[in-house]
PDB file of N, CA and C in Angstrom:
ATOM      1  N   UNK A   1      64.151-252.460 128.214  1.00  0.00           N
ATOM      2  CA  UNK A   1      63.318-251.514 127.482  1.00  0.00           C
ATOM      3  C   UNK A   1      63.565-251.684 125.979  1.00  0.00           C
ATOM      4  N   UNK A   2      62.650-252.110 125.297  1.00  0.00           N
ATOM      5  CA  UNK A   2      62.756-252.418 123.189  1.00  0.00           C
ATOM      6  C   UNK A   2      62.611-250.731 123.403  1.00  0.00           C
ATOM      7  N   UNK A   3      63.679-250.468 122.155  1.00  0.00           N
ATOM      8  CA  UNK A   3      63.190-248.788 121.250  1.00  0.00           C
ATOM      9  C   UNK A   3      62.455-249.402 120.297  1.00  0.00           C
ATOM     10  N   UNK A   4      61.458-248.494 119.679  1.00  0.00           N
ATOM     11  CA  UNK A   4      60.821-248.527 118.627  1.00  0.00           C
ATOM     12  C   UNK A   4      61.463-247.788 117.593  1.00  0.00           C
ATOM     13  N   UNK A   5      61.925-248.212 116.764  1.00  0.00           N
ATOM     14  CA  UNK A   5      62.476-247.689 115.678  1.00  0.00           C
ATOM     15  C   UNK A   5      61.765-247.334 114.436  1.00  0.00           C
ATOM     16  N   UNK A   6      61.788-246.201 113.961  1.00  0.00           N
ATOM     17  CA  UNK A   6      60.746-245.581 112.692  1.00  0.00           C
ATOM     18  C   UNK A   6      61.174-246.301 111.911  1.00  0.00           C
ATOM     19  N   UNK A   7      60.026-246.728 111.045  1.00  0.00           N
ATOM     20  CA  UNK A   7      60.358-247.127 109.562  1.00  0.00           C
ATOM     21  C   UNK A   7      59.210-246.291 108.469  1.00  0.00           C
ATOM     22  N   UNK A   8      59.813-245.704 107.540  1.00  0.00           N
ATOM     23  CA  UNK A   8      59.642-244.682 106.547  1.00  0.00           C
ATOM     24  C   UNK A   8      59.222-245.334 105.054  1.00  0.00           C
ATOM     25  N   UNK A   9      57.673-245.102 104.797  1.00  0.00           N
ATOM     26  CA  UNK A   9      57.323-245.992 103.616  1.00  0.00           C
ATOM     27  C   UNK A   9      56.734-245.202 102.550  1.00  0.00           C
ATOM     28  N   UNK A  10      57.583-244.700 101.576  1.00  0.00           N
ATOM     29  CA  UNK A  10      56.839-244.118 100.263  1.00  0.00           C
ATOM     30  C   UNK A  10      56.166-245.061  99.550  1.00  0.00           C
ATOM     31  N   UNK A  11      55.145-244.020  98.830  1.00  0.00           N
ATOM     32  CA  UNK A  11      54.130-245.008  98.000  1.00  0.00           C
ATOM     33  C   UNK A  11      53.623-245.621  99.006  1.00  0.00           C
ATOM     34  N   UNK A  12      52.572-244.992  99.463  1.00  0.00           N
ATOM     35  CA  UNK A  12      51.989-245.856 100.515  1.00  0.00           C
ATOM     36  C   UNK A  12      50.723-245.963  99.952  1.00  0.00           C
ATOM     37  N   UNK A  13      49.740-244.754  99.495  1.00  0.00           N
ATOM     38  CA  UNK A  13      48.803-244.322  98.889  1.00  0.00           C
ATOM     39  C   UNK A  13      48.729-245.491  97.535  1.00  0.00           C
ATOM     40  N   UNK A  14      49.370-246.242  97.333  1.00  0.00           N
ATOM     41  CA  UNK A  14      48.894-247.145  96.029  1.00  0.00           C
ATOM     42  C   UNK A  14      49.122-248.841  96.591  1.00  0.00           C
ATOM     43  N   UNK A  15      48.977-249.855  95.720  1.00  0.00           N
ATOM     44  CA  UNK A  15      48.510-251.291  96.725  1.00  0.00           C
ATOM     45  C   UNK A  15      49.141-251.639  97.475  1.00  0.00           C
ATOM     46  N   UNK A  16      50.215-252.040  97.050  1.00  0.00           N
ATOM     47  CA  UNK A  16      51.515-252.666  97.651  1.00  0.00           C
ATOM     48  C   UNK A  16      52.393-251.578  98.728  1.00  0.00           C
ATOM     49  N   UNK A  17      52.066-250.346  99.142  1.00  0.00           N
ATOM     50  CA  UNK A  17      52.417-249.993 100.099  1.00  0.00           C
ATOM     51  C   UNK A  17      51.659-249.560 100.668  1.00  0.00           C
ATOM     52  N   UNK A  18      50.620-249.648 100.794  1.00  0.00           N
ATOM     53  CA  UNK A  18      49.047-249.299 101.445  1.00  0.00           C
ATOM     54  C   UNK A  18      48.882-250.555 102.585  1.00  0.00           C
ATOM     55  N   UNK A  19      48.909-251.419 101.919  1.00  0.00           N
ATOM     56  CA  UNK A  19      49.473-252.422 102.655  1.00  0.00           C
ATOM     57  C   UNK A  19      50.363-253.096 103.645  1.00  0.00           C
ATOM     58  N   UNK A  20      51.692-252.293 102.903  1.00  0.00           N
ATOM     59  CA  UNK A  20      52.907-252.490 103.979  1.00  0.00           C
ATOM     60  C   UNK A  20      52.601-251.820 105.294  1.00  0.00           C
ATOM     61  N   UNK A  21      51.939-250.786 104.829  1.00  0.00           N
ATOM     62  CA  UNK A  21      51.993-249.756 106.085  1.00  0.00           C
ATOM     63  C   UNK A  21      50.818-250.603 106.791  1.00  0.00           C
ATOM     64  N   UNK A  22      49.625-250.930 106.638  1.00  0.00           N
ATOM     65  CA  UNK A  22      48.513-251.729 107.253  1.00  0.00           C
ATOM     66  C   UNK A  22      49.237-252.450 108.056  1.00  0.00           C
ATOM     67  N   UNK A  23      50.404-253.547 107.598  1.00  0.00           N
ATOM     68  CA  UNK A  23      50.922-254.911 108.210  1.00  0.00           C
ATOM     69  C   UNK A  23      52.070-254.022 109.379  1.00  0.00           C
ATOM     70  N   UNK A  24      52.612-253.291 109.108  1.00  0.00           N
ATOM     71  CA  UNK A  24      53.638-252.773 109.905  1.00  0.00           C
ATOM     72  C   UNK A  24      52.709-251.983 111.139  1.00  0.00           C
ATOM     73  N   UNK A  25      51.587-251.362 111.150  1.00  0.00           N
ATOM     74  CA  UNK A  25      51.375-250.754 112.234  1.00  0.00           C
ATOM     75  C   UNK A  25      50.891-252.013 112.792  1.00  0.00           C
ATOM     76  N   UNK A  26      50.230-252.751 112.074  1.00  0.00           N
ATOM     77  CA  UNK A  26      49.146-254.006 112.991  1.00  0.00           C
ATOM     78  C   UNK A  26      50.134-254.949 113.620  1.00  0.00           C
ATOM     79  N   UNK A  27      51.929-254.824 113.156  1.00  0.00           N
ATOM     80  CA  UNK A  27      52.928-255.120 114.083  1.00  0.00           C
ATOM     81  C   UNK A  27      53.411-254.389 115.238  1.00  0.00           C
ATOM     82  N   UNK A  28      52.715-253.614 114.997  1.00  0.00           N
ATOM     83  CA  UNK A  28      53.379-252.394 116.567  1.00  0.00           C
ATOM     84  C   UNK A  28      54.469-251.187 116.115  1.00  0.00           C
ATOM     85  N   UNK A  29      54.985-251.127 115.230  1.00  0.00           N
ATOM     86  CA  UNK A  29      55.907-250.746 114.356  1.00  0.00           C
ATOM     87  C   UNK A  29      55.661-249.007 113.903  1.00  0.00           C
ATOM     88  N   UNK A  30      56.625-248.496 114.428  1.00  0.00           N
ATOM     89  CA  UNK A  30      56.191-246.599 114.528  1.00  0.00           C
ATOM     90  C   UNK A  30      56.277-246.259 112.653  1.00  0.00           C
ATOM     91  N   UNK A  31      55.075-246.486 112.536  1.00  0.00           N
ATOM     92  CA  UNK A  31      55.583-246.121 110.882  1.00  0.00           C
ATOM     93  C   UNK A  31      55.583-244.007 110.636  1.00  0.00           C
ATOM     94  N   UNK A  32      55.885-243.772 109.846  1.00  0.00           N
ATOM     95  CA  UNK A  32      56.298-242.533 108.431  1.00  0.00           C
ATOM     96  C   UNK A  32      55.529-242.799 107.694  1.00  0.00           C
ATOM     97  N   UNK A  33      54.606-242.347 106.953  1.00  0.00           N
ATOM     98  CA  UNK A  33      54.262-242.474 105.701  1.00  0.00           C
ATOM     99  C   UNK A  33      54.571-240.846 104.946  1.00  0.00           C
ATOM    100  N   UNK A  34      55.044-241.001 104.285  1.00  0.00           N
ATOM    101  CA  UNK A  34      55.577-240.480 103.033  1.00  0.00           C
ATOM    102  C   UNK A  34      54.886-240.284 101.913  1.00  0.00           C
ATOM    103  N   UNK A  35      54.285-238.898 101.579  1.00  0.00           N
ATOM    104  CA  UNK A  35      52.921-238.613 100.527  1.00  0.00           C
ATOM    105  C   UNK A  35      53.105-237.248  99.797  1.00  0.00           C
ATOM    106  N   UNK A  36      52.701-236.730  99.183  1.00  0.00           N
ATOM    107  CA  UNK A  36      53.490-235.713  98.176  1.00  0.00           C
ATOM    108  C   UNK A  36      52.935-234.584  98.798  1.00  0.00           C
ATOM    109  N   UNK A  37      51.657-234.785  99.112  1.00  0.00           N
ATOM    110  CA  UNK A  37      50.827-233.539  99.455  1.00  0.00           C
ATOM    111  C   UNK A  37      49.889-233.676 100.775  1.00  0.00           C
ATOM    112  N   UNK A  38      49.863-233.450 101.858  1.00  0.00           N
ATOM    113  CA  UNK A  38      49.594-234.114 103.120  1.00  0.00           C
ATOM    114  C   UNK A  38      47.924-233.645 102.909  1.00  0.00           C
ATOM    115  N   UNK A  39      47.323-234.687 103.251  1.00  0.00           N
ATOM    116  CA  UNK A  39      45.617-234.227 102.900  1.00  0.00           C
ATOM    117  C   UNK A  39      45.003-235.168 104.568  1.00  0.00           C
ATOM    118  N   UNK A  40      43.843-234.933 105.194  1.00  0.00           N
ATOM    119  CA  UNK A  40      43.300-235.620 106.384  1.00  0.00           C
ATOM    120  C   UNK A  40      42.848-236.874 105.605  1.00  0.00           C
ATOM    121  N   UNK A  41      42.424-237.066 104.892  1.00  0.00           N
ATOM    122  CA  UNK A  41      42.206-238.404 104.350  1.00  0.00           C
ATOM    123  C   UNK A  41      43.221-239.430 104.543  1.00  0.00           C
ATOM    124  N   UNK A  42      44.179-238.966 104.465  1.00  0.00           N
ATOM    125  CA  UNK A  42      45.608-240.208 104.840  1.00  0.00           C
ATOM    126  C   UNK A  42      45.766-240.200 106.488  1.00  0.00           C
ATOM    127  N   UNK A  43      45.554-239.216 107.190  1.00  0.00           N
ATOM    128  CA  UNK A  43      45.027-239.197 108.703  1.00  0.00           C
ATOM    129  C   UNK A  43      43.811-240.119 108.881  1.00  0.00           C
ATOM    130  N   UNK A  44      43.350-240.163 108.209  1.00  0.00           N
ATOM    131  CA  UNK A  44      42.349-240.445 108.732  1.00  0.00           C
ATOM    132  C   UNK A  44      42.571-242.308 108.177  1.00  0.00           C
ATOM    133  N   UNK A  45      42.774-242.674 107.015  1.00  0.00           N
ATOM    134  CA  UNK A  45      43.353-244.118 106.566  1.00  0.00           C
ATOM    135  C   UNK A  45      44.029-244.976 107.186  1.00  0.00           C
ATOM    136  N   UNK A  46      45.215-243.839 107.826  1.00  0.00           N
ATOM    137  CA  UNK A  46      46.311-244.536 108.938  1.00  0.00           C
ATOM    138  C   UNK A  46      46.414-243.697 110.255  1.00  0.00           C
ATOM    139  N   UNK A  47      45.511-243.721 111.006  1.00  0.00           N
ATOM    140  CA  UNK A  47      45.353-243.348 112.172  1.00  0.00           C
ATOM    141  C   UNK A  47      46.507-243.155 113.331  1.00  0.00           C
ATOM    142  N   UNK A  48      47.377-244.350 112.942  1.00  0.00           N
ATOM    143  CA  UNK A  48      48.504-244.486 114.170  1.00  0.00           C
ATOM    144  C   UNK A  48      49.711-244.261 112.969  1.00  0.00           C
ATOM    145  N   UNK A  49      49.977-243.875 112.108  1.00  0.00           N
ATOM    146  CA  UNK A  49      50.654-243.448 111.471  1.00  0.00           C
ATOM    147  C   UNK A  49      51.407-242.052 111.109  1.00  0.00           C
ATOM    148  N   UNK A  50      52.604-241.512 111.447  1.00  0.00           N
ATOM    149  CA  UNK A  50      52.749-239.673 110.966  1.00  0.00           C
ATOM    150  C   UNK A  50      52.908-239.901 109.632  1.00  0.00           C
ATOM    151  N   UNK A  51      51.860-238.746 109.133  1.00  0.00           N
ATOM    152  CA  UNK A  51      51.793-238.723 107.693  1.00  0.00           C
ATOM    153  C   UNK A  51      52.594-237.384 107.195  1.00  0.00           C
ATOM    154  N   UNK A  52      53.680-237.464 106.656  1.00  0.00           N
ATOM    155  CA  UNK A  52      54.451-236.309 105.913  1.00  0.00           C
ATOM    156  C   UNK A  52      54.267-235.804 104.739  1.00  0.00           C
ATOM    157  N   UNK A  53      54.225-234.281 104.269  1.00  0.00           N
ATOM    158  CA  UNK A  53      54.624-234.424 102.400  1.00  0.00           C
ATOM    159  C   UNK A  53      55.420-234.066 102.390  1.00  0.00           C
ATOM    160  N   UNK A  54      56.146-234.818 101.383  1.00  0.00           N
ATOM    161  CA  UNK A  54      57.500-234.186 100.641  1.00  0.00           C
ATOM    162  C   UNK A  54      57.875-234.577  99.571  1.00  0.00           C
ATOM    163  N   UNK A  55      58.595-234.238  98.898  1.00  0.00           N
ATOM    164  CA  UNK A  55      58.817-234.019  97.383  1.00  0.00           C
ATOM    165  C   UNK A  55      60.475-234.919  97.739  1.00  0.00           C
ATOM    166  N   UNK A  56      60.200-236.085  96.426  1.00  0.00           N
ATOM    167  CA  UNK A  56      61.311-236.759  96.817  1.00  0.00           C
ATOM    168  C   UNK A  56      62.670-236.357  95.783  1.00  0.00           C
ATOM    169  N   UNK A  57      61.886-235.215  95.129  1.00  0.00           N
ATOM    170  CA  UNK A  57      62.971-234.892  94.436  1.00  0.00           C
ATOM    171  C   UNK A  57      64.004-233.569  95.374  1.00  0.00           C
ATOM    172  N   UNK A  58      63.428-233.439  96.153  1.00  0.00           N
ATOM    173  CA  UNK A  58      64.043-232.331  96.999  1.00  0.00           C
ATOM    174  C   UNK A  58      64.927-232.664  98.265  1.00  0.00           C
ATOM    175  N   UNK A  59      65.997-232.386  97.739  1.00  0.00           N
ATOM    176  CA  UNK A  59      66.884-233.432  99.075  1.00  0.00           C
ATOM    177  C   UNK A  59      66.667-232.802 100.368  1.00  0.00           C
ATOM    178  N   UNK A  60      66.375-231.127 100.786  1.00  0.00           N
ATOM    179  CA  UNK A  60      66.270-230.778 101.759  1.00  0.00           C
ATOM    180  C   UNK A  60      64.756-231.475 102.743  1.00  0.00           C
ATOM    181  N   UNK A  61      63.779-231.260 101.962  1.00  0.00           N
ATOM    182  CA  UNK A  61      62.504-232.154 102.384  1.00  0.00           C
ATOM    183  C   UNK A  61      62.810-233.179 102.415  1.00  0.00           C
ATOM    184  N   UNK A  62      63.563-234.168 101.346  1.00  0.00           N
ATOM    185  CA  UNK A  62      63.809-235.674 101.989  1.00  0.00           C
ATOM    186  C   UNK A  62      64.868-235.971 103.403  1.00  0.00           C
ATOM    187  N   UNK A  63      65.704-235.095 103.330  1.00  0.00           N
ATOM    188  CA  UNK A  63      66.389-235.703 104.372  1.00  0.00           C
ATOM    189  C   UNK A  63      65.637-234.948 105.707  1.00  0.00           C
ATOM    190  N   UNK A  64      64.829-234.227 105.905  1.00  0.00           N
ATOM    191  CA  UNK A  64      63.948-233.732 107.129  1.00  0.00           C
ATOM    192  C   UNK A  64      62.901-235.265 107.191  1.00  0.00           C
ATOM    193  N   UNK A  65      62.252-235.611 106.278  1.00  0.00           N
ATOM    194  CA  UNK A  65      61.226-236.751 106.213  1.00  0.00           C
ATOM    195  C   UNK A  65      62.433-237.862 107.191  1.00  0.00           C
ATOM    196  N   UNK A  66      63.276-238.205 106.105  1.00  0.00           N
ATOM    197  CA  UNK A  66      64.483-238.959 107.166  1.00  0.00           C
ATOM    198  C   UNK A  66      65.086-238.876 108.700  1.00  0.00           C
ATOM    199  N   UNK A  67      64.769-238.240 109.185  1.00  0.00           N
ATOM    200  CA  UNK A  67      65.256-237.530 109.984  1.00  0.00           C
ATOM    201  C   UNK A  67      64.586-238.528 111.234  1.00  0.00           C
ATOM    202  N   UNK A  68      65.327-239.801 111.919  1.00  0.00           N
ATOM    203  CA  UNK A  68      65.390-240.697 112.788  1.00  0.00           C
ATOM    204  C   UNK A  68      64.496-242.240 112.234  1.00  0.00           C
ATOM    205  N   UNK A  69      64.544-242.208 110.859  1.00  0.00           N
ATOM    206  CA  UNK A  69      64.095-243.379 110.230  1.00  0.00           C
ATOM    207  C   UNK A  69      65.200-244.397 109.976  1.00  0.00           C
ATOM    208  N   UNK A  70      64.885-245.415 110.703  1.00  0.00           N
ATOM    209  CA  UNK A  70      65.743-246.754 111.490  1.00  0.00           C
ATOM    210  C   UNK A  70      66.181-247.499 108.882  1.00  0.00           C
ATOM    211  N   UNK A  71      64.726-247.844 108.813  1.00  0.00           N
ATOM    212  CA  UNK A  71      64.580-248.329 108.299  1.00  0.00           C
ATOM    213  C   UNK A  71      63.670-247.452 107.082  1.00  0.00           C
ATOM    214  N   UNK A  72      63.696-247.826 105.675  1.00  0.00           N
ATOM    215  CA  UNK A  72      62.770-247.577 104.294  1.00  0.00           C
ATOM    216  C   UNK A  72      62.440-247.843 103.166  1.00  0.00           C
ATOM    217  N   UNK A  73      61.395-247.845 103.328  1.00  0.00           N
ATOM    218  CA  UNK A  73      61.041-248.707 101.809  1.00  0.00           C
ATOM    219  C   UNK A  73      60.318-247.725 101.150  1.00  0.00           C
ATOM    220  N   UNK A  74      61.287-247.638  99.732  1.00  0.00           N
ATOM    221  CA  UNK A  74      61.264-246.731  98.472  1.00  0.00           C
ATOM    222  C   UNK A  74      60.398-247.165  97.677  1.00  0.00           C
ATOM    223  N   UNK A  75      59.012-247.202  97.460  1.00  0.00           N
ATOM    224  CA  UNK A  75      58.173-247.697  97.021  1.00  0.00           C
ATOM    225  C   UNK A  75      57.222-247.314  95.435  1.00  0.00           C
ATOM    226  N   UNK A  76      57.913-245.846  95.597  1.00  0.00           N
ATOM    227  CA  UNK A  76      57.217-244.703  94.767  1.00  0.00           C
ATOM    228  C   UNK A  76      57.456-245.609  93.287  1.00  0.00           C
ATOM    229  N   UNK A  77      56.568-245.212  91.887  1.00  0.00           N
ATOM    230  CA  UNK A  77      57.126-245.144  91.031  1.00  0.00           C
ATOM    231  C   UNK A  77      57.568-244.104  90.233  1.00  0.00           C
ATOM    232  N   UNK A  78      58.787-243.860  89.393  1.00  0.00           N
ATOM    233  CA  UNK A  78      59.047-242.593  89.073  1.00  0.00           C
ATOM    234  C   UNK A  78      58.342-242.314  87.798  1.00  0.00           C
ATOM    235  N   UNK A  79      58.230-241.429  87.475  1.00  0.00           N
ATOM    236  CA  UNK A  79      57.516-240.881  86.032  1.00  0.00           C
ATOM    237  C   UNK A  79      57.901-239.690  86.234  1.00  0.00           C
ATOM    238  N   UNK A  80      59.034-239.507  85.328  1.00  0.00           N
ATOM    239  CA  UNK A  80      59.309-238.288  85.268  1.00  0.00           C
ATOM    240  C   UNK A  80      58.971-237.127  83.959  1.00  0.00           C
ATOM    241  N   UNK A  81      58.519-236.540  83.602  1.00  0.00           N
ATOM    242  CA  UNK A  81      58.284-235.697  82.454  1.00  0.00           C
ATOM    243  C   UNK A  81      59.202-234.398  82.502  1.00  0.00           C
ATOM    244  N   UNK A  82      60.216-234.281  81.913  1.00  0.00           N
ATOM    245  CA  UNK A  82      61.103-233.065  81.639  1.00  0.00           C
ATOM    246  C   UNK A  82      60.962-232.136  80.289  1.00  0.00           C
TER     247      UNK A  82
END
């Protein structure tokens, strides 16, 4: 019996991880996607995908998003304004 192991991809919503996530489900591969603000449009983009929001500045929401992800790719870019 293979486990399928989650893999967890921020920045998915822009090229280069819009993508990853495309190539990883079209591998069979239980993806996470990782999005700030959960909208059906990203349901609806990545169909076989769980789409989460969370704020990656918030460790309690990030480590729930984490929560049985094998593997992740940190994709976001930061811009922070203080």
């Amino acid at each position: 019996m293979t486990v399928r192991r989650k893999i967890l991809v921020t920045g998915a919503t822009a090229y280069i991880g819009g993508r990853l996530v495309q190539r990883l489900l079209a591998k069979g591969y239980d993806v996470r996607v990782m999005v700030a603000e959960f909208s059906p449009e990203y349901q609806d983009r990545w169909p076989n995908a769980e789409i989460v929001g969370a704020d990656a500045l918030d460790c309690e929401s990030l480590a729930k998003t984490m929560e049985g992800v094998h593997t992740a790719f940190y994709l976001m870019q930061s811009m922070f304004v203080r």
